[in-house]
PDB file of N, CA and C in Angstrom:
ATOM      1  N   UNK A   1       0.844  -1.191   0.000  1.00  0.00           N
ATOM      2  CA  UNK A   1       0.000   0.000   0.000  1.00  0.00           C
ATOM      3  C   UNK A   1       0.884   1.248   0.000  1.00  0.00           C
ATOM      4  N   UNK A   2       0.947   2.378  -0.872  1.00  0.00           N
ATOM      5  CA  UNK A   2       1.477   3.453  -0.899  1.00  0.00           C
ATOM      6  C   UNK A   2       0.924   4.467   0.267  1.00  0.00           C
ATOM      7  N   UNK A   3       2.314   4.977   0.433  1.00  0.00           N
ATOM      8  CA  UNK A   3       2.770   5.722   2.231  1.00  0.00           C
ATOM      9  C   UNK A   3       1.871   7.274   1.569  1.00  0.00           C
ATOM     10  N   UNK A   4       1.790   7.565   0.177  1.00  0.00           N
ATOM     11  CA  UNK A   4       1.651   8.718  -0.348  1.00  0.00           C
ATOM     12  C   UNK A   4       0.644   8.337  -1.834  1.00  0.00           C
ATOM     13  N   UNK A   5      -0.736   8.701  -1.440  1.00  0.00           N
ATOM     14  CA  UNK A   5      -1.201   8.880  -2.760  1.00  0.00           C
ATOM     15  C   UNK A   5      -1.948  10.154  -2.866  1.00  0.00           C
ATOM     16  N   UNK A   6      -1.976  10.815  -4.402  1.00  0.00           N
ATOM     17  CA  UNK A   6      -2.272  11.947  -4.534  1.00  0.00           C
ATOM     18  C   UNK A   6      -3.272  12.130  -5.945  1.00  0.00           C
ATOM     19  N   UNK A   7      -4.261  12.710  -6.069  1.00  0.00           N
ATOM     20  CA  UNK A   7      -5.357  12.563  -7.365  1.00  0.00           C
ATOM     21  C   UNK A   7      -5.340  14.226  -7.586  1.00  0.00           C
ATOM     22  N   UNK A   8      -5.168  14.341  -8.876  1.00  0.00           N
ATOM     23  CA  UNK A   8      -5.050  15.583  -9.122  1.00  0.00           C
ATOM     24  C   UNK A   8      -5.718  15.614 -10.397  1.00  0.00           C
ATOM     25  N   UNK A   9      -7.338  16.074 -10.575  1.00  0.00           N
ATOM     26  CA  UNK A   9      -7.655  16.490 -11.301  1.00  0.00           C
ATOM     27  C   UNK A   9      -7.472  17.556 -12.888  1.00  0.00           C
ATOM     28  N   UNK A  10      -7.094  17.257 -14.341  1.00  0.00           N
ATOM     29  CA  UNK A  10      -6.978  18.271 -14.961  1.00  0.00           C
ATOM     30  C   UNK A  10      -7.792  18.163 -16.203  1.00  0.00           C
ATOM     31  N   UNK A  11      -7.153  19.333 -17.030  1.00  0.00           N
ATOM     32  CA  UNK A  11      -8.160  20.064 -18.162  1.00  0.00           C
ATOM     33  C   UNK A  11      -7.394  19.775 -19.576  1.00  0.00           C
ATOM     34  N   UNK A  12      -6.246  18.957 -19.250  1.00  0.00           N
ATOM     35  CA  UNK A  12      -5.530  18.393 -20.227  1.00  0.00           C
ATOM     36  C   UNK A  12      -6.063  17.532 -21.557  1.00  0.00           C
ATOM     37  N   UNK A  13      -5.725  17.490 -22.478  1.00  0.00           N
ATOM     38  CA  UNK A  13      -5.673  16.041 -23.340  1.00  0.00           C
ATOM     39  C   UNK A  13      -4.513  15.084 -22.370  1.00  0.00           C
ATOM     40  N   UNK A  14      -4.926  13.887 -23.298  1.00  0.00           N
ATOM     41  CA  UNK A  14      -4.376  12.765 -22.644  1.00  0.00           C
ATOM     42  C   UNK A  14      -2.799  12.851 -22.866  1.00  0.00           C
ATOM     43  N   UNK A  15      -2.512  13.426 -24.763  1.00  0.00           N
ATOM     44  CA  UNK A  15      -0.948  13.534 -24.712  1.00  0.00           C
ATOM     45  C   UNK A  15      -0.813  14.894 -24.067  1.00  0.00           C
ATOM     46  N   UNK A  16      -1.393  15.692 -24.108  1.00  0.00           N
ATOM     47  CA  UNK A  16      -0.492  16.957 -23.223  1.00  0.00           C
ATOM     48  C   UNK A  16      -0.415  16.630 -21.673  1.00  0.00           C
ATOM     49  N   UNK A  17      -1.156  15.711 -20.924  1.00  0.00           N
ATOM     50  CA  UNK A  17      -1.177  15.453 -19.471  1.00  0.00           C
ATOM     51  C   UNK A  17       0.377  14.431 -19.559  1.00  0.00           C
ATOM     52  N   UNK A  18       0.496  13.250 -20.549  1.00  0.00           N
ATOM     53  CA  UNK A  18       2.090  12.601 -20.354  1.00  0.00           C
ATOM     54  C   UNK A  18       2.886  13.169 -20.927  1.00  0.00           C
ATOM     55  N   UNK A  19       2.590  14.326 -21.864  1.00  0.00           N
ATOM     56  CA  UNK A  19       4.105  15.252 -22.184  1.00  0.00           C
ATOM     57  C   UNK A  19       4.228  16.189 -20.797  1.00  0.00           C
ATOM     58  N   UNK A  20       3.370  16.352 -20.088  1.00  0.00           N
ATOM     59  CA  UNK A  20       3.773  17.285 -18.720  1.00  0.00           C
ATOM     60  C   UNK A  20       3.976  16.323 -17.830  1.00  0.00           C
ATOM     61  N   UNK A  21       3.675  15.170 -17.752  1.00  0.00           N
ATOM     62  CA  UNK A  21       4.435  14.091 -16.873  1.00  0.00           C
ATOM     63  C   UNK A  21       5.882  13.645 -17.053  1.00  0.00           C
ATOM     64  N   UNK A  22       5.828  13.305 -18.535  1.00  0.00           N
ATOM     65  CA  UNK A  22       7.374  13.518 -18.703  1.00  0.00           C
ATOM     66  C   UNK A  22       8.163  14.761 -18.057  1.00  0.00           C
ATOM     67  N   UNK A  23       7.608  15.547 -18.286  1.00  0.00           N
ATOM     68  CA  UNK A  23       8.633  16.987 -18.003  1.00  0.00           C
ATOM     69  C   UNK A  23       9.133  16.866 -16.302  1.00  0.00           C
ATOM     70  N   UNK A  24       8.026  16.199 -15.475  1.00  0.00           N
ATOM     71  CA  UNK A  24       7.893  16.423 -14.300  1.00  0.00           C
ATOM     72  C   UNK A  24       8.943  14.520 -13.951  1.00  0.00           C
ATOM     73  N   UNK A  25       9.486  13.862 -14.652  1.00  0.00           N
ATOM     74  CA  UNK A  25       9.724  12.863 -14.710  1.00  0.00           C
ATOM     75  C   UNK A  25      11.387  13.628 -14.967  1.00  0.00           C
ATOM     76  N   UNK A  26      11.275  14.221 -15.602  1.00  0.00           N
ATOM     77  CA  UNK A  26      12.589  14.515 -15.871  1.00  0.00           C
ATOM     78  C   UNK A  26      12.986  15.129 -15.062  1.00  0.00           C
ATOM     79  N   UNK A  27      12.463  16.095 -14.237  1.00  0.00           N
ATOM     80  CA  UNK A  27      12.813  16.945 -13.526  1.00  0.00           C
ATOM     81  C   UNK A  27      13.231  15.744 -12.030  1.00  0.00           C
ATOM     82  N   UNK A  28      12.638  15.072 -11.793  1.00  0.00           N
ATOM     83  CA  UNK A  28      12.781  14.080 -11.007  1.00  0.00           C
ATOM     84  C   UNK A  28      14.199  13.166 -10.954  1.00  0.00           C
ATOM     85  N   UNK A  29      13.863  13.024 -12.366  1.00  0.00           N
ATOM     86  CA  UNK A  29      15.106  11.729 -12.094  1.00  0.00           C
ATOM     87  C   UNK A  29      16.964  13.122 -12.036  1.00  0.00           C
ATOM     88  N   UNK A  30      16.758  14.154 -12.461  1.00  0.00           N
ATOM     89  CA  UNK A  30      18.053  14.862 -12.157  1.00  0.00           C
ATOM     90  C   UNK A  30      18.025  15.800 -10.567  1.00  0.00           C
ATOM     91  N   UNK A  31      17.173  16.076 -10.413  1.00  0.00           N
ATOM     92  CA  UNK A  31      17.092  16.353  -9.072  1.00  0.00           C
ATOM     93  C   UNK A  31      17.239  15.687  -8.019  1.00  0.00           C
ATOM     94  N   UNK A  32      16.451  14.162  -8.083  1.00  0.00           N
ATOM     95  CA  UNK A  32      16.335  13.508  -7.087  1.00  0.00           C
ATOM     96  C   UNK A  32      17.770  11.732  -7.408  1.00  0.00           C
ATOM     97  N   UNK A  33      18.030  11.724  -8.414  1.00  0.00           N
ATOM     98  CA  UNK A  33      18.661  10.557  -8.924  1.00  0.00           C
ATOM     99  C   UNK A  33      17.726   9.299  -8.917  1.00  0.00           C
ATOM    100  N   UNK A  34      16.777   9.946  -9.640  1.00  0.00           N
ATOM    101  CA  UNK A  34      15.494   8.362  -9.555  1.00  0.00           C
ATOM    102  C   UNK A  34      15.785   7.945 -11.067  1.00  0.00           C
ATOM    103  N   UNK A  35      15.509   6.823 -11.454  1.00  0.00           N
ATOM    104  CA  UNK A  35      15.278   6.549 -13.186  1.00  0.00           C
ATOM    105  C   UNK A  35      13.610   6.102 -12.868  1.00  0.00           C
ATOM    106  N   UNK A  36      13.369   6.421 -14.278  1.00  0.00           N
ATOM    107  CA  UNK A  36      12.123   7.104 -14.641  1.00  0.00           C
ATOM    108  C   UNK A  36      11.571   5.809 -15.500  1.00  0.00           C
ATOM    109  N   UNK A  37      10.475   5.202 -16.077  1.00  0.00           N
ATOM    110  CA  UNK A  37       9.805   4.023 -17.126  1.00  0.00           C
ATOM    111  C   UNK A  37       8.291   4.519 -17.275  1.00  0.00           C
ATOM    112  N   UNK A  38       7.933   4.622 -18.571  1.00  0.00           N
ATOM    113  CA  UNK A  38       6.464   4.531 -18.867  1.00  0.00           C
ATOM    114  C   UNK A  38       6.297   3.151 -19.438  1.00  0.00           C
ATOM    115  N   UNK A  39       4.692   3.241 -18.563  1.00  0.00           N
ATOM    116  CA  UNK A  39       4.485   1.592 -19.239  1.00  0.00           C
ATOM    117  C   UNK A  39       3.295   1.840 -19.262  1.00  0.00           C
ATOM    118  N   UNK A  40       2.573   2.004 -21.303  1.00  0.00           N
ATOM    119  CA  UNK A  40       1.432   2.758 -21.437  1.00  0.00           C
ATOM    120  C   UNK A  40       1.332   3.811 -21.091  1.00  0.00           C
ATOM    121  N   UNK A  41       0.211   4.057 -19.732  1.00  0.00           N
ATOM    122  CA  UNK A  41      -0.035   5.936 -19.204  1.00  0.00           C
ATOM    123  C   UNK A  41       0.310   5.854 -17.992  1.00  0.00           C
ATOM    124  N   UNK A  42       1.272   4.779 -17.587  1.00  0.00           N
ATOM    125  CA  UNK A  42       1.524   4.825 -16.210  1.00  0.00           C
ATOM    126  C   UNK A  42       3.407   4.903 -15.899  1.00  0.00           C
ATOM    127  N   UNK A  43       4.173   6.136 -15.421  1.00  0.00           N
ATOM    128  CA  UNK A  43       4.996   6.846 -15.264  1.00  0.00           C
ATOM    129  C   UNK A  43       5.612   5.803 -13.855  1.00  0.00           C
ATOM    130  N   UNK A  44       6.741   5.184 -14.192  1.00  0.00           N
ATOM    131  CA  UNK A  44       7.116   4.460 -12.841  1.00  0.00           C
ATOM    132  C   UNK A  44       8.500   4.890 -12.365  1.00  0.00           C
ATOM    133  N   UNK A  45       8.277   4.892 -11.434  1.00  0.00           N
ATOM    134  CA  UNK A  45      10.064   5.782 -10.821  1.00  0.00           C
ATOM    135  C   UNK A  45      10.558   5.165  -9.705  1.00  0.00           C
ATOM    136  N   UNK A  46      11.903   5.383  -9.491  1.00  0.00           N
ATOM    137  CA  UNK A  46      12.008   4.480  -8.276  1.00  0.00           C
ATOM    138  C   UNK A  46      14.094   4.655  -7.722  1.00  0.00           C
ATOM    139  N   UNK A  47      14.322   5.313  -6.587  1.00  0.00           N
ATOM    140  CA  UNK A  47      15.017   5.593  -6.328  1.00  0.00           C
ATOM    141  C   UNK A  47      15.679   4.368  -5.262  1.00  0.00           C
ATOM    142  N   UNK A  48      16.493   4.550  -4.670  1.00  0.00           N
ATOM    143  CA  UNK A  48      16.880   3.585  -2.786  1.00  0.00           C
ATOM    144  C   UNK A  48      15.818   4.085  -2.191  1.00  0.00           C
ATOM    145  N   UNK A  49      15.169   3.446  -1.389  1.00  0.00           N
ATOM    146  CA  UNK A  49      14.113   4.100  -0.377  1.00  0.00           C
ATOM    147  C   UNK A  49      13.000   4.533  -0.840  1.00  0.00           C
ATOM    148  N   UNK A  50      12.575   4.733  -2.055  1.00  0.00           N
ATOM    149  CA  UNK A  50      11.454   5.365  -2.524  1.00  0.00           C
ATOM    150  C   UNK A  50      11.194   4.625  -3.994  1.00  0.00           C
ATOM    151  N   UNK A  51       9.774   4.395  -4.492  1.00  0.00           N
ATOM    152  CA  UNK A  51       9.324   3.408  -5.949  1.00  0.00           C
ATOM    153  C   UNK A  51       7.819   4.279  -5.599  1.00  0.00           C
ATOM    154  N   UNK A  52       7.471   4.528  -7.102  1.00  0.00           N
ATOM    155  CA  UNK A  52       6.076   4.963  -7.104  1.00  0.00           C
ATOM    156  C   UNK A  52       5.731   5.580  -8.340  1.00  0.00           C
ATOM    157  N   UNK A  53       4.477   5.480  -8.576  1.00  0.00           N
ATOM    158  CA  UNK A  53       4.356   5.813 -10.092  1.00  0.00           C
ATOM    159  C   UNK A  53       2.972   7.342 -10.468  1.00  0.00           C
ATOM    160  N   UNK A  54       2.949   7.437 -11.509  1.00  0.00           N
ATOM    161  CA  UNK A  54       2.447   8.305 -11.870  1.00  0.00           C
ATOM    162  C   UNK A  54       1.361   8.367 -13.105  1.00  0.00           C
ATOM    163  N   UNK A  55       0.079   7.570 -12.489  1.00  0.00           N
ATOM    164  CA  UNK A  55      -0.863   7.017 -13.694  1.00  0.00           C
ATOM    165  C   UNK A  55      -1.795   8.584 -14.351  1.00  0.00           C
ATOM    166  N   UNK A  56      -1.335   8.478 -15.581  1.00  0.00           N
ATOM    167  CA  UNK A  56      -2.198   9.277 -16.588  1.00  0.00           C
ATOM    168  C   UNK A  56      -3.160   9.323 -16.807  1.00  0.00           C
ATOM    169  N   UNK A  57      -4.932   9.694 -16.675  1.00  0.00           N
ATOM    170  CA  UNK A  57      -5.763   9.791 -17.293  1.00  0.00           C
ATOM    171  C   UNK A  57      -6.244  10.642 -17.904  1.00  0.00           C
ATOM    172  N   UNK A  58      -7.840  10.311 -18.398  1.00  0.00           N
ATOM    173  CA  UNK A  58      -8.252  11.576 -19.312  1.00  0.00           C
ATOM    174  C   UNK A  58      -8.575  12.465 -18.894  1.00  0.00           C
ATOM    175  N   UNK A  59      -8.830  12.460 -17.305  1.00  0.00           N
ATOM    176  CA  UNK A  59      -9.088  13.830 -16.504  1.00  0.00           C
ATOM    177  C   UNK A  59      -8.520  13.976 -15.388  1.00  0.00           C
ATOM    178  N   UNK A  60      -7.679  12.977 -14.849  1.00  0.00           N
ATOM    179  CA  UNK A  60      -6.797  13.287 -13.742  1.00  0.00           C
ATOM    180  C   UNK A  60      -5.466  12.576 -14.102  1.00  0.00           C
ATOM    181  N   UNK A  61      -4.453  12.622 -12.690  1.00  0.00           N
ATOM    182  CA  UNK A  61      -3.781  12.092 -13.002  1.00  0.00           C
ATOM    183  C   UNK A  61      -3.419  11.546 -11.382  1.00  0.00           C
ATOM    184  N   UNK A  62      -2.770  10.067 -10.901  1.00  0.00           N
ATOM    185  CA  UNK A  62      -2.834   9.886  -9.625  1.00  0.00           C
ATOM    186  C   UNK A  62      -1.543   9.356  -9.297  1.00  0.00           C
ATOM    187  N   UNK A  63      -0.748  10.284  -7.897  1.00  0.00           N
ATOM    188  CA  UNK A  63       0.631   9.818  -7.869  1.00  0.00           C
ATOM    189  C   UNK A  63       0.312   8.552  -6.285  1.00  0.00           C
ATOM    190  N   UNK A  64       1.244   7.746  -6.532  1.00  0.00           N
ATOM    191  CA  UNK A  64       1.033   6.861  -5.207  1.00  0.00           C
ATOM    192  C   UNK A  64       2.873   6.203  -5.135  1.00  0.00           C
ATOM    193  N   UNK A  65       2.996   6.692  -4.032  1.00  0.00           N
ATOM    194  CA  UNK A  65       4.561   6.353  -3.837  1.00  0.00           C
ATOM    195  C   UNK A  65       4.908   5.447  -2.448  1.00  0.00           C
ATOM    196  N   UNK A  66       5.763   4.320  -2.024  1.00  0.00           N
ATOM    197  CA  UNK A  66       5.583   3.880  -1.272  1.00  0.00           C
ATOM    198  C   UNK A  66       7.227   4.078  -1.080  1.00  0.00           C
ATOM    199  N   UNK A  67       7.119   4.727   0.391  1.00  0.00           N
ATOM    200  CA  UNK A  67       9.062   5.538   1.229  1.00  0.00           C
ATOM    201  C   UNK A  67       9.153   3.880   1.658  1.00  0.00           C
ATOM    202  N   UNK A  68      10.594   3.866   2.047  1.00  0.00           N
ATOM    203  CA  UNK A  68      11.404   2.966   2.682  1.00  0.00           C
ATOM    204  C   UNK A  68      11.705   3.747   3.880  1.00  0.00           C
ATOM    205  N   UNK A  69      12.408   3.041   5.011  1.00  0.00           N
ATOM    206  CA  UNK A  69      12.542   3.516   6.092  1.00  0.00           C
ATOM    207  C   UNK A  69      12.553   4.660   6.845  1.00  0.00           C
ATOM    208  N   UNK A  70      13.549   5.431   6.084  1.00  0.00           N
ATOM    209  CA  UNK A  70      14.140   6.796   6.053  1.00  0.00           C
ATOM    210  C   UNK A  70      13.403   7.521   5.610  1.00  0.00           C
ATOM    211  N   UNK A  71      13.204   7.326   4.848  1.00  0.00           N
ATOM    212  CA  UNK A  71      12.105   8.735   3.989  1.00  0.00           C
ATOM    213  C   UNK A  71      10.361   8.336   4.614  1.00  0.00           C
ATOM    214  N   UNK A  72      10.467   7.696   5.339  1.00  0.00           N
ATOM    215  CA  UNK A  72       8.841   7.305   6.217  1.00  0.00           C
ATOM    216  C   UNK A  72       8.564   8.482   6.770  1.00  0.00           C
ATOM    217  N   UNK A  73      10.015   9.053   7.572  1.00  0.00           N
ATOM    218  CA  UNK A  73      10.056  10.070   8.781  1.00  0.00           C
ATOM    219  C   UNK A  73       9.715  11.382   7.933  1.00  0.00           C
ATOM    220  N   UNK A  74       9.913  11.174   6.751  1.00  0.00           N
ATOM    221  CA  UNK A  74       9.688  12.779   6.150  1.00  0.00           C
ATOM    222  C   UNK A  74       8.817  13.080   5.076  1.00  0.00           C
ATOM    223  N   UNK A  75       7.554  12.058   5.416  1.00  0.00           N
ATOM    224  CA  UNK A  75       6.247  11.557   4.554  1.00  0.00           C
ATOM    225  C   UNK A  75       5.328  12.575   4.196  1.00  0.00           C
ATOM    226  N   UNK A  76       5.146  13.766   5.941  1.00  0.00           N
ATOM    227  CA  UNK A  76       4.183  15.037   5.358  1.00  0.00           C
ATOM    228  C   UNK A  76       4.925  15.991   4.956  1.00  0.00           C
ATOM    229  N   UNK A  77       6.431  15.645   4.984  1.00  0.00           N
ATOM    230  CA  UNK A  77       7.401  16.876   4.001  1.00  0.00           C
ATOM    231  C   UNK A  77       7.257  16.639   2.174  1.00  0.00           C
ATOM    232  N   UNK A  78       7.492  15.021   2.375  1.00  0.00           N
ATOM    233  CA  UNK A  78       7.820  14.834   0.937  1.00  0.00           C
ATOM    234  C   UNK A  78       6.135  14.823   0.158  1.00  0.00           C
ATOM    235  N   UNK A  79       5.022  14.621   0.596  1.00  0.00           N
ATOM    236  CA  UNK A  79       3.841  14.439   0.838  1.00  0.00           C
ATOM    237  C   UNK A  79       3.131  16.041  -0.321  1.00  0.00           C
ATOM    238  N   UNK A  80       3.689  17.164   0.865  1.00  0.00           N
ATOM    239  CA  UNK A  80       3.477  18.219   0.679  1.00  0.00           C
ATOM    240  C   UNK A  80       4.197  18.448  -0.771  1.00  0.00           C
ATOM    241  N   UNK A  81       4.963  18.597  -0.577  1.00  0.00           N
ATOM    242  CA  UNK A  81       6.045  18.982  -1.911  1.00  0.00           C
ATOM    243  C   UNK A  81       5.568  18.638  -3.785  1.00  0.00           C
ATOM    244  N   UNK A  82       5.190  17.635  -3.093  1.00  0.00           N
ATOM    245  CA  UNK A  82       4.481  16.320  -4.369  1.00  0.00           C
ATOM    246  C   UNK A  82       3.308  17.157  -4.643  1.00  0.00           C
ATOM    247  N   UNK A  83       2.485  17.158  -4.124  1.00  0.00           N
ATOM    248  CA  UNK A  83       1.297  17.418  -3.944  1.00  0.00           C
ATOM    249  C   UNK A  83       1.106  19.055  -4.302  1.00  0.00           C
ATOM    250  N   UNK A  84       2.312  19.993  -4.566  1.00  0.00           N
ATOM    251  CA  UNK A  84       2.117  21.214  -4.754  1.00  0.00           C
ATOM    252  C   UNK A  84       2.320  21.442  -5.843  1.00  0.00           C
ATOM    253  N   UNK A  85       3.461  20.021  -6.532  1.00  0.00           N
ATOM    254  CA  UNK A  85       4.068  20.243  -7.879  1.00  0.00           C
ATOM    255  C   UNK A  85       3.191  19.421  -8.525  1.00  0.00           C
ATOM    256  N   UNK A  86       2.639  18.705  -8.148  1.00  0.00           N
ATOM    257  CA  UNK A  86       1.443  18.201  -9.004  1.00  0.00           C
ATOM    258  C   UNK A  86       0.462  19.085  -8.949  1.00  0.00           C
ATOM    259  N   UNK A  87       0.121  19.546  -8.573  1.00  0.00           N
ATOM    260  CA  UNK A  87      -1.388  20.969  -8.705  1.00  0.00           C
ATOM    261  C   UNK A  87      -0.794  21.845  -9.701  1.00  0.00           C
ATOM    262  N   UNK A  88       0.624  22.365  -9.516  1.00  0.00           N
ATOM    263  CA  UNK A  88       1.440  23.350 -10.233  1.00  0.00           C
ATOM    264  C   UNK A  88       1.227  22.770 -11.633  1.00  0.00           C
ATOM    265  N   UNK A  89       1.532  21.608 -12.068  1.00  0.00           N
ATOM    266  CA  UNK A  89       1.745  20.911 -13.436  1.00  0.00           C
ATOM    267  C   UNK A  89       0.396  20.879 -13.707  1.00  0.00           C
ATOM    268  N   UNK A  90      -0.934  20.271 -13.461  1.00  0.00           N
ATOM    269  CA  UNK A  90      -1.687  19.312 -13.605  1.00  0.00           C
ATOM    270  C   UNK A  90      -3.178  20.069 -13.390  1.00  0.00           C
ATOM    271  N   UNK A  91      -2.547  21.722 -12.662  1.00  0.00           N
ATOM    272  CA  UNK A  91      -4.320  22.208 -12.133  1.00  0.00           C
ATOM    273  C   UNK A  91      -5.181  22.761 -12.881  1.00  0.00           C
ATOM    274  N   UNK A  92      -6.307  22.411 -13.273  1.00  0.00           N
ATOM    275  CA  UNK A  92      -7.296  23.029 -13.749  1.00  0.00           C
ATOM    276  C   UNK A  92      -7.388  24.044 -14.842  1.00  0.00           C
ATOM    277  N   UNK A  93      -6.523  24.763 -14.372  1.00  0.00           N
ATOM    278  CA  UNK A  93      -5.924  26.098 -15.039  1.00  0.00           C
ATOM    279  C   UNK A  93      -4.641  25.688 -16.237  1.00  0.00           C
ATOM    280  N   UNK A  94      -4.122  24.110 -15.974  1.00  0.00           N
ATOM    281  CA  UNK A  94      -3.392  23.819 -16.497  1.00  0.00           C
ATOM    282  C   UNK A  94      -2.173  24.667 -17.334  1.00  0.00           C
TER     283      UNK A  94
END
């Protein structure tokens, strides 16, 4: 069961919602040192301590990430963060 799931409603098409997932995939794997896999509309990532993916739909999009030990302790930090840059990418206003 993921430590972190997040549903973020948007106003996207389906390819402009995984060309802005990509973007947000990329930004990920150099910031954070995660490698990144799409499989279909679903965005899978996965660092030491942290695996979780990023499913595409036609009107939302839903992140669910499951921490390892260490990163448990910093769940409503990393929680928050996620959750702001997904609204930022993904909101309404798109």
């Amino acid at each position: 069961m993921a430590d972190i799931s997040i549903t973020q409603q948007h106003a996207l098409s389906l390819q402009q919602a995984k060309d802005a997932a990509q973007q947000v995939a990329e930004r990920m794997a150099a910031e954070y040192d995660m490698s990144t896999q799409w499989e279909d509309n679903v965005l899978r990532f996965e660092r030491s301590g942290l695996e979780g993916s990023l499913t595409v739909q036609a009107q939302q999009v839903q992140v669910d990430i499951t921490l390892g030990g260490f990163f448990k302790n910093f769940a409503p930090m990393i929680e928050d963060k996620i959750g702001r840059n997904i609204a930022k990418t993904f909101g309404a206003a798109g």
